[in-house]
N, C-alpha and C. Protein backbone atom coordinates (compact mmCIF):
# COMPACT_ATOMS: atom_id res chain seq x y z
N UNK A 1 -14.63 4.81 -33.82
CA UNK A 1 -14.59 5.34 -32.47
C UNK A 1 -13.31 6.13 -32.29
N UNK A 2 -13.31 7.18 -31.62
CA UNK A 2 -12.55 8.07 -31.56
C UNK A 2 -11.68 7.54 -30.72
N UNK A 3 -10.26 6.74 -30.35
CA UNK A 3 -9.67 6.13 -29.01
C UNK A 3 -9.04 7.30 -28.84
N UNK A 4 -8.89 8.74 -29.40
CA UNK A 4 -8.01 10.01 -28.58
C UNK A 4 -8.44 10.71 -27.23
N UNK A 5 -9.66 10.09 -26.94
CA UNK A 5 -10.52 10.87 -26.20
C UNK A 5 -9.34 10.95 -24.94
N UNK A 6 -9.36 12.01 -24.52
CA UNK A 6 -8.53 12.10 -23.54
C UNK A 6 -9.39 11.64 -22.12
N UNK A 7 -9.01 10.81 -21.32
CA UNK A 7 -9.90 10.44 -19.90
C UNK A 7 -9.00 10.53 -18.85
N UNK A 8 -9.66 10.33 -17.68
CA UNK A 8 -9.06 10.19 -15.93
C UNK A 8 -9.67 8.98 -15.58
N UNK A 9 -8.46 7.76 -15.50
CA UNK A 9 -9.13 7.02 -14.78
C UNK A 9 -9.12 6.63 -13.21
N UNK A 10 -10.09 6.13 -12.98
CA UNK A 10 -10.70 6.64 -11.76
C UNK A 10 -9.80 5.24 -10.52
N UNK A 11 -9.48 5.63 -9.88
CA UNK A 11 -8.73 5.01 -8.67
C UNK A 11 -8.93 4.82 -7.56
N UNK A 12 -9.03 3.73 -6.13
CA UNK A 12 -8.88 4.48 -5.33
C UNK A 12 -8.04 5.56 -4.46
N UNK A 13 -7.12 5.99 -4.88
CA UNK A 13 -6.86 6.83 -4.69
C UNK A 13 -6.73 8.78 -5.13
N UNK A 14 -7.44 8.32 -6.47
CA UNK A 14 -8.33 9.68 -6.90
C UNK A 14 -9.65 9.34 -7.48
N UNK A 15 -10.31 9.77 -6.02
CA UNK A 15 -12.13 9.61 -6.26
C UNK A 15 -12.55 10.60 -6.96
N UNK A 16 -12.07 11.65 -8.03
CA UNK A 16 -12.29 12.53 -8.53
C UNK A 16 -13.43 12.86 -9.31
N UNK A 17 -13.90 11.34 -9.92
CA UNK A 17 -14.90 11.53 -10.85
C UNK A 17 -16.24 10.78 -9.99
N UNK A 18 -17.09 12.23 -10.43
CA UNK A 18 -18.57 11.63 -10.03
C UNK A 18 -19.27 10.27 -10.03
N UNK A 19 -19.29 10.08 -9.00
CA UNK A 19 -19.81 8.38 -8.55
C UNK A 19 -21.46 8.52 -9.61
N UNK A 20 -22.06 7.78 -10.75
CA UNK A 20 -23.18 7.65 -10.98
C UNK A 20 -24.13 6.83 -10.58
N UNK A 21 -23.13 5.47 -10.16
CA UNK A 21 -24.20 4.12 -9.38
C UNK A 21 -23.16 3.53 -9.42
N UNK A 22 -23.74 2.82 -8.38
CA UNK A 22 -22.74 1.43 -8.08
C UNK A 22 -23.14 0.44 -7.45
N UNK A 23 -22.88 -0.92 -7.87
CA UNK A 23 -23.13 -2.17 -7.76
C UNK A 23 -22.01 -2.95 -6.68
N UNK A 24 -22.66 -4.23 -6.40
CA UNK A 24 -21.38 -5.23 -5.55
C UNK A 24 -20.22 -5.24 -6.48
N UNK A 25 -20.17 -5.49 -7.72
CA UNK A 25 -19.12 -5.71 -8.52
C UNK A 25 -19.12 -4.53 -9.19
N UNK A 26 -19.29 -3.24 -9.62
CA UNK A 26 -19.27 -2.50 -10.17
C UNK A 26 -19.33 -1.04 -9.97
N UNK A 27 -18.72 -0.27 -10.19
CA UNK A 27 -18.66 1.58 -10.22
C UNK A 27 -18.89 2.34 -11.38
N UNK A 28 -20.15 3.16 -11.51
CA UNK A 28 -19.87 3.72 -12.91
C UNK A 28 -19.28 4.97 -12.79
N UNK A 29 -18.55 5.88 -12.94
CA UNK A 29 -18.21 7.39 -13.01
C UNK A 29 -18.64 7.92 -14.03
N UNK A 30 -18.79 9.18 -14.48
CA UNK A 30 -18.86 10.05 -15.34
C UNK A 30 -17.43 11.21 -15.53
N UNK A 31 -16.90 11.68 -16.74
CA UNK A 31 -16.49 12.11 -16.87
C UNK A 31 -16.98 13.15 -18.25
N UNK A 32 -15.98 14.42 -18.95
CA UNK A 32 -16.25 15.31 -19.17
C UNK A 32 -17.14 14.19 -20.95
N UNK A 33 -16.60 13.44 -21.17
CA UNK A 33 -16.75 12.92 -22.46
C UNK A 33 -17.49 11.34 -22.76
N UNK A 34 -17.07 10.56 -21.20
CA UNK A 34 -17.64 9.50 -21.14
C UNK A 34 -17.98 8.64 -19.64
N UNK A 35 -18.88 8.05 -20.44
CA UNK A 35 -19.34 7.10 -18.71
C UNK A 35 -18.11 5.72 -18.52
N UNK A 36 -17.94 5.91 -17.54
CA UNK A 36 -16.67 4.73 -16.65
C UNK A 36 -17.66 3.95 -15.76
N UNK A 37 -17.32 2.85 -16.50
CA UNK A 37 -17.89 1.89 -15.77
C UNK A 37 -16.70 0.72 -15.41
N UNK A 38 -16.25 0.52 -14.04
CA UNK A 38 -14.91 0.24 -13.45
C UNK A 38 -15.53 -1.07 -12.67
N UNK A 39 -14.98 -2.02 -12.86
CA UNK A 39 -14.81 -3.28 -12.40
C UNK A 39 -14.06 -3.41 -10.96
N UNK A 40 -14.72 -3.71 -9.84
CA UNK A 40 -14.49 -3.80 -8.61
C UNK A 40 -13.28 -4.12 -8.20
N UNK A 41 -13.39 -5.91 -8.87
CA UNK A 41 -13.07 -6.68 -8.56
C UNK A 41 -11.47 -6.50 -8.96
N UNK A 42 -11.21 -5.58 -10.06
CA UNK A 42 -9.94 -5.36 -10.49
C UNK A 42 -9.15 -4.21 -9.82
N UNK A 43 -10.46 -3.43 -9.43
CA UNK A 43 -9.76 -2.21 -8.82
C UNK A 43 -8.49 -1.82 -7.64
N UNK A 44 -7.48 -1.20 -8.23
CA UNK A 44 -6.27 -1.47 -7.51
C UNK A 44 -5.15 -2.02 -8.52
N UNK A 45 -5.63 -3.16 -9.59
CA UNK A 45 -4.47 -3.08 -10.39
C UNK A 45 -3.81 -2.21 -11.24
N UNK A 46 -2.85 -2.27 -11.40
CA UNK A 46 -1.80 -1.20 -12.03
C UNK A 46 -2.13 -1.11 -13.78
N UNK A 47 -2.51 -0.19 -14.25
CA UNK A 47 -2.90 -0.61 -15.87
C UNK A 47 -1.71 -0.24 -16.65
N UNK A 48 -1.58 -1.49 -17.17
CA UNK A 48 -0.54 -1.91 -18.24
C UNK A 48 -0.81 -1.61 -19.91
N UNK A 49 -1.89 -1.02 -20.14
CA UNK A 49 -2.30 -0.46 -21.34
C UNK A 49 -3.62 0.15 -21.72
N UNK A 50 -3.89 0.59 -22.63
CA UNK A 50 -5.22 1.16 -22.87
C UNK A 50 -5.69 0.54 -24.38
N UNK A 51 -6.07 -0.35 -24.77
CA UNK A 51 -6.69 -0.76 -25.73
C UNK A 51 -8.11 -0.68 -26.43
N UNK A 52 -8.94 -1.00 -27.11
CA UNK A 52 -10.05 -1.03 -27.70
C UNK A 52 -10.36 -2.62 -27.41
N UNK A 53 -11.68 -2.42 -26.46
CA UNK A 53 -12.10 -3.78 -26.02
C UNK A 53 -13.29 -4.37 -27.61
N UNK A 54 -13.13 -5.46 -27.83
CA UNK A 54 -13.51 -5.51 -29.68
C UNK A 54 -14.86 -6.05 -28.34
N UNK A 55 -14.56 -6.97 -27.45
CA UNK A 55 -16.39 -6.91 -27.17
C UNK A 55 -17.19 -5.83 -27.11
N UNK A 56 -16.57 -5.14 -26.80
CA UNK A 56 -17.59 -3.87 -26.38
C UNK A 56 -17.39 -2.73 -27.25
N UNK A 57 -16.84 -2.36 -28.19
CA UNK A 57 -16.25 -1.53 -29.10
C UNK A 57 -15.98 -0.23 -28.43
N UNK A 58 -15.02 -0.41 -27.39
CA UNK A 58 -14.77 1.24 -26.57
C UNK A 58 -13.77 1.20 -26.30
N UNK A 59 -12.86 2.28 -25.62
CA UNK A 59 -11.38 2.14 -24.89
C UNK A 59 -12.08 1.11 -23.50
N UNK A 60 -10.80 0.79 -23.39
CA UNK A 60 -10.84 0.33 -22.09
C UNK A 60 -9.39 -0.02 -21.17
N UNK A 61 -9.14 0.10 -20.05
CA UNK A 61 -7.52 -0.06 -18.99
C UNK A 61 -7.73 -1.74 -18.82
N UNK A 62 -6.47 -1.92 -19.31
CA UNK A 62 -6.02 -3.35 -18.60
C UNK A 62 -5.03 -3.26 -17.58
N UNK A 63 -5.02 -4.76 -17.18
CA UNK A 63 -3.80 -4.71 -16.07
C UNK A 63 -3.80 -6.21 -16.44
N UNK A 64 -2.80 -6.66 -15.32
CA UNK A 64 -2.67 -8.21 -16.00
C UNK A 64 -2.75 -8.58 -14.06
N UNK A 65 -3.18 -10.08 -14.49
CA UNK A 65 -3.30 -10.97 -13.18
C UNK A 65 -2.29 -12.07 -13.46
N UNK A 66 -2.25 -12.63 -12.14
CA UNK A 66 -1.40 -13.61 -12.30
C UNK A 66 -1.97 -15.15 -11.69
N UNK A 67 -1.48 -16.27 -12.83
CA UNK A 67 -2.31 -17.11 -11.93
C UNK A 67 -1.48 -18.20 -10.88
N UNK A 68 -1.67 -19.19 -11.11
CA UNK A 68 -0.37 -20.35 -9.64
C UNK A 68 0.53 -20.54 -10.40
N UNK A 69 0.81 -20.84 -11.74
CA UNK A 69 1.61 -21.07 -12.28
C UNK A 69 2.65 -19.70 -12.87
N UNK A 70 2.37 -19.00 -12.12
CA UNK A 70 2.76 -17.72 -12.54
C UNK A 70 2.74 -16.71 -13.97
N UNK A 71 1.69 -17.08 -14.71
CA UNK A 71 1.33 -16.85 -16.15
C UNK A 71 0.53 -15.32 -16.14
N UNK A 72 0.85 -14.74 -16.53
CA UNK A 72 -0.17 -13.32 -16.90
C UNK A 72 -1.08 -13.55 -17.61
N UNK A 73 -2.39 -13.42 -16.99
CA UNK A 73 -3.32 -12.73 -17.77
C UNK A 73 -4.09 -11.17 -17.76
N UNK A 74 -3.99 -11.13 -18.90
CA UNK A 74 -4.26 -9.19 -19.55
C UNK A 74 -6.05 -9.16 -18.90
N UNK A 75 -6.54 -8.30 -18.18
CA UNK A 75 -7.53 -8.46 -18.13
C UNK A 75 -8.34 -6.92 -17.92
N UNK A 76 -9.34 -6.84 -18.21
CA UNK A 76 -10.24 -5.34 -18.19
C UNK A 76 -10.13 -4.99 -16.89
N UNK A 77 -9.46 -3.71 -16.51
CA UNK A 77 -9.91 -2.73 -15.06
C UNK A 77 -11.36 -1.90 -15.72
N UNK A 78 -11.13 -1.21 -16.06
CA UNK A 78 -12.42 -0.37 -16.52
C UNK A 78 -12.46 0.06 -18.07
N UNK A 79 -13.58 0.36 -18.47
CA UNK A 79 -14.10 0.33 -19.86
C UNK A 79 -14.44 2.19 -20.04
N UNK A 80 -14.42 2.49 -21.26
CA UNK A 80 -14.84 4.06 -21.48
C UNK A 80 -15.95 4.24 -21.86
N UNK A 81 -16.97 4.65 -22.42
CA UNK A 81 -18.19 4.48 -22.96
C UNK A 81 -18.58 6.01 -23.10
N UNK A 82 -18.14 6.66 -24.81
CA UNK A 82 -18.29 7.76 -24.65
C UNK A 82 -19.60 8.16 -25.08
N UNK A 83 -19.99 9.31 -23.79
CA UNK A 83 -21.56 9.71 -23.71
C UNK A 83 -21.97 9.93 -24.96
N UNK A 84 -21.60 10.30 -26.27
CA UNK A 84 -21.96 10.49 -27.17
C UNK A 84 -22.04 9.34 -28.68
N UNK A 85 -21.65 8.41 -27.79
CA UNK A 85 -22.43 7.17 -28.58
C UNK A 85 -23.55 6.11 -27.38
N UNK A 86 -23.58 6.31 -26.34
CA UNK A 86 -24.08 5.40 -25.03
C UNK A 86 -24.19 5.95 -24.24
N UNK A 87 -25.72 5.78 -23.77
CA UNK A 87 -26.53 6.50 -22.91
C UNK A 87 -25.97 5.79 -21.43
N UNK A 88 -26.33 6.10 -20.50
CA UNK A 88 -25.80 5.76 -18.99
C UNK A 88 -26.78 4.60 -18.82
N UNK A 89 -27.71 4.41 -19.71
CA UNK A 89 -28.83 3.11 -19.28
C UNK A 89 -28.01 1.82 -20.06
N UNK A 90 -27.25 2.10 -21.45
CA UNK A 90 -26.88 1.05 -22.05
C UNK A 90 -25.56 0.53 -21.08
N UNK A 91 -24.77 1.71 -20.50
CA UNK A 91 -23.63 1.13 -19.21
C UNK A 91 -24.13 0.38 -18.15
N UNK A 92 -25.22 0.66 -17.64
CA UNK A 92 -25.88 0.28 -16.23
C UNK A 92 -25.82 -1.48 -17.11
N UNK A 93 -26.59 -1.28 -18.22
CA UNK A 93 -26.89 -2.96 -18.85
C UNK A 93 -25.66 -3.61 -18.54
N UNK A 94 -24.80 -3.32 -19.09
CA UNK A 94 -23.57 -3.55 -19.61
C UNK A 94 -23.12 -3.95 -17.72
N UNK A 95 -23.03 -2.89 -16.93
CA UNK A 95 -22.88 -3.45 -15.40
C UNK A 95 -23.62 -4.68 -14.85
N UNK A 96 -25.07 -4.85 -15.53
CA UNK A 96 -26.22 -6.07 -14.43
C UNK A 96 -25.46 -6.83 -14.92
N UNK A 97 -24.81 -7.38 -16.65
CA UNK A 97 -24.35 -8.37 -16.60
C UNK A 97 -23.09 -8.79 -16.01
N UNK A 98 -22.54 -7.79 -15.94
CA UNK A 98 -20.79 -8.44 -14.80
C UNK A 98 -21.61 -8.76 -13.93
N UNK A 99 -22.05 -8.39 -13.05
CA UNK A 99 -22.69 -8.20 -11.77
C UNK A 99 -23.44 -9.90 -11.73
N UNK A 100 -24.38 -9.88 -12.63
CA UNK A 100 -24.49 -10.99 -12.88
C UNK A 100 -24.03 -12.68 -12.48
N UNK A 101 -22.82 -11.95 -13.85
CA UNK A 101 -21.81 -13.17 -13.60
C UNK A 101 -20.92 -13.29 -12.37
N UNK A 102 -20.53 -12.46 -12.27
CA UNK A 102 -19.97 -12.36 -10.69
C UNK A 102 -20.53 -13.17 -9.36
N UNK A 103 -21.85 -12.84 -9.47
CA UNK A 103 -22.44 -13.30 -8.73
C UNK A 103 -23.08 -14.95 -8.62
N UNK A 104 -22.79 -15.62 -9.62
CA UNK A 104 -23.37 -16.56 -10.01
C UNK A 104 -21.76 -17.45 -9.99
N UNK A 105 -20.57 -16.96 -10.23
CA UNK A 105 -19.36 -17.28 -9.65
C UNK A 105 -19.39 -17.35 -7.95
N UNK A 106 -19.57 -16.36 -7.64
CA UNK A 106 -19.15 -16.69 -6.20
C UNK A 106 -21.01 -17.50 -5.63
N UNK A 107 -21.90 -17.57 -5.94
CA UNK A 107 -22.13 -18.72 -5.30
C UNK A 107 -22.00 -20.42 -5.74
N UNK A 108 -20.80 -20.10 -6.64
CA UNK A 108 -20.27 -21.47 -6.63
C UNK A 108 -19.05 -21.82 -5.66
N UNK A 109 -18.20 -20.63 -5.78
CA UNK A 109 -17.10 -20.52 -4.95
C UNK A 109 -17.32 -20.16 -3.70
N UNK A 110 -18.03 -19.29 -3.10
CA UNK A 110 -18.17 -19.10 -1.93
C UNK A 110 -19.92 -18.81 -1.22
N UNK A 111 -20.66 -20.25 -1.34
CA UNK A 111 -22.21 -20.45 -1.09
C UNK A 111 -22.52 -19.53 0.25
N UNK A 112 -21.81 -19.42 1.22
CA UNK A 112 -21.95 -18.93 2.28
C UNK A 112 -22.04 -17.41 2.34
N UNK A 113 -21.17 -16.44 1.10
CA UNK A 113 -21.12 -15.29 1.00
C UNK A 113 -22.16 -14.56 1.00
């Protein structure tokens, strides 16, 4: 996989790239080379690197969270998925399952939501 691909990742504060669908937990964008599929729930953290996610074999932005004990954890803001290995149907997949799990989290954590 090519990790040079040059990208824009998508913020709220630059909505620049074409919205393709979007979910409770999820945003996909398009850009000139690949589909962005951006994690909600992260959106807003500051990304602390750009790595190759080995689950998913693509670039992807981290940022780190913090938990009570004050410990970092590194975690996925959004993933790259370049159009020329992955169609926008294999991203959408790739979205039902966050979405999924997400959802199956918060009606443990919050039944009322």
């Amino acid at each position: 996989m090519d990790m040079t691909n040059s990208h824009t990742s998508p913020s709220p504060n630059s909505p620049s790239l074409p919205l393709i669908k979007k979910g409770k937990f999820y945003f996909i964008f398009e850009d000139a080379n690949n589909w962005v599929l951006e994690d909600k729930t992260k959106r807003g953290l500051e990304v602390k690197e750009k790595t190759n996610d080995p689950g998913k074999n693509v670039l992807s932005d981290k940022g780190v969270i913090y938990d009570m004990d004050g410990r970092g954890h590194k975690v996925n803001i959004r993933w790259f998925y370049p159009k020329n290995e992955f169609s926008v149907h294999e991203v959408e997949n790739n979205a039902q399952i966050m979405e999924k799990r997400y959802r199956e989290i918060q009606e443990i954590t919050c039944p009322s939501d």
